[in-house]
C-alpha atoms as a PDB file:
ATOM      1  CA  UNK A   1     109.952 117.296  75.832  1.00  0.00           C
ATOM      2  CA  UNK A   2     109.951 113.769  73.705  1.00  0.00           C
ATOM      3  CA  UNK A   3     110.920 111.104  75.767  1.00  0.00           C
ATOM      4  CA  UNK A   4     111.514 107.876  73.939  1.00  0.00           C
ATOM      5  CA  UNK A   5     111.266 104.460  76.531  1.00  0.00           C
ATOM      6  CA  UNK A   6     111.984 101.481  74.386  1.00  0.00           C
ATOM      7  CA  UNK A   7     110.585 102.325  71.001  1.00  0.00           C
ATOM      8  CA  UNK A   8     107.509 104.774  72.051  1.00  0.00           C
ATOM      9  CA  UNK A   9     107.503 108.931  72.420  1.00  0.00           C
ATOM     10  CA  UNK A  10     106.114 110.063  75.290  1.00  0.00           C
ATOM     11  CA  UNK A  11     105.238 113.692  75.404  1.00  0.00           C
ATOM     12  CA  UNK A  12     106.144 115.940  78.771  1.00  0.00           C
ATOM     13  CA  UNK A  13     104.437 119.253  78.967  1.00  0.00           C
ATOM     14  CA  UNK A  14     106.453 122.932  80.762  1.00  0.00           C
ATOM     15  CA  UNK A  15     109.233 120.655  81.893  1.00  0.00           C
ATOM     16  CA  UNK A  16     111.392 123.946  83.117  1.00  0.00           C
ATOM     17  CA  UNK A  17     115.785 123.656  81.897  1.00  0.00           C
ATOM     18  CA  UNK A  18     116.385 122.742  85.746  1.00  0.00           C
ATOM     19  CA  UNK A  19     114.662 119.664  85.436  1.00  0.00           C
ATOM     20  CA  UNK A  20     116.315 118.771  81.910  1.00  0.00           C
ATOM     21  CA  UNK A  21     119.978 119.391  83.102  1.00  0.00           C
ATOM     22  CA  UNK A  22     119.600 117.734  86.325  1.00  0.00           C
ATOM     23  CA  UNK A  23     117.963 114.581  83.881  1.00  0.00           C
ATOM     24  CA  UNK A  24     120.701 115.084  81.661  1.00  0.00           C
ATOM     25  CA  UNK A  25     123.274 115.068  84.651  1.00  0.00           C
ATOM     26  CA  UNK A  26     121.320 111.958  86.518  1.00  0.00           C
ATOM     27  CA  UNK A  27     123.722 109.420  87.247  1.00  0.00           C
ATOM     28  CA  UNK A  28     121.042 107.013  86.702  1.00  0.00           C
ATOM     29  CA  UNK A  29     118.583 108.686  83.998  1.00  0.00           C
ATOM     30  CA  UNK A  30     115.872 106.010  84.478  1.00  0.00           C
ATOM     31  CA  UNK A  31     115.923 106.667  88.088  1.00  0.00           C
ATOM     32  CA  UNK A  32     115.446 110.525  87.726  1.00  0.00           C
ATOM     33  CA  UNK A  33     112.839 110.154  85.401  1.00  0.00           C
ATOM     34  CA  UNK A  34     110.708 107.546  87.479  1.00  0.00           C
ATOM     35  CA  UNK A  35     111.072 109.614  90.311  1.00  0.00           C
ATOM     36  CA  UNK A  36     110.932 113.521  88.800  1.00  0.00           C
ATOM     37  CA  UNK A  37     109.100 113.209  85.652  1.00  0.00           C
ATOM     38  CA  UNK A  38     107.012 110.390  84.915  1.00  0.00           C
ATOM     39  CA  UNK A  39     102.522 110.209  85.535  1.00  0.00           C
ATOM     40  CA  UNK A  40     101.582 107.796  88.121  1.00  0.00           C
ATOM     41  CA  UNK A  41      98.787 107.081  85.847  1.00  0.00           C
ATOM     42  CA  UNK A  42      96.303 109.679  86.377  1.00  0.00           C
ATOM     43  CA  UNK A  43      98.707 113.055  86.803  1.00  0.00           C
ATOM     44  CA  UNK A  44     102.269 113.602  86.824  1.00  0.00           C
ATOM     45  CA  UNK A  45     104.356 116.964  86.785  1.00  0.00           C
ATOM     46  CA  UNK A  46     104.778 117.055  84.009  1.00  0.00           C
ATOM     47  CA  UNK A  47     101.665 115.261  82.689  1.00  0.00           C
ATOM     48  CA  UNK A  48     100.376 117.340  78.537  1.00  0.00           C
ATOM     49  CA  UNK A  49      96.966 116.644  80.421  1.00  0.00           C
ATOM     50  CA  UNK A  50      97.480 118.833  82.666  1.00  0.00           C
ATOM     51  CA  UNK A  51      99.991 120.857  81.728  1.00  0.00           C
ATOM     52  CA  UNK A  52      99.431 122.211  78.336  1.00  0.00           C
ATOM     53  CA  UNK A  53     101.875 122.861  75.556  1.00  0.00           C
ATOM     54  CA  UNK A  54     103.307 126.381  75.852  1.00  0.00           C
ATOM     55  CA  UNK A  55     102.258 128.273  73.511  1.00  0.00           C
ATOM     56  CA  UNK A  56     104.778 129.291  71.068  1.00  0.00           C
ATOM     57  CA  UNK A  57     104.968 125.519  70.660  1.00  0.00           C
ATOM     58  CA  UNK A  58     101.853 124.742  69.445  1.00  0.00           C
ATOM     59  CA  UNK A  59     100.457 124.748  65.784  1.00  0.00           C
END
């Protein structure tokens, strides 16, 4: 998933639909995402570094 904060993509790695719908249906997105999907810095969730690109999306 491409997450755009201000005017940079940031890429989020196996993010499963749960997690996008309940984003989607955050009353306060920036919230959610601060507290369900972004790193800390070193490691997140969600984090490309750790959790690689499925697959059938790669090239």
């Amino acid at each position: 998933m491409l997450i755009q904060l201000k005017s940079t993509y940031y890429q989020y790695c196996q993010i499963d639909p749960v997690t996008v719908n309940a984003l989607h249906a955050a009353s306060s997105k920036r919230q959610f995402f601060a507290a369900r999907i972004r790193d800390n810095g070193t490691d997140g969730p969600f984090d490309c570094r750790t959790h690689p690109i499925p697959k059938k999306y790669r090239r």
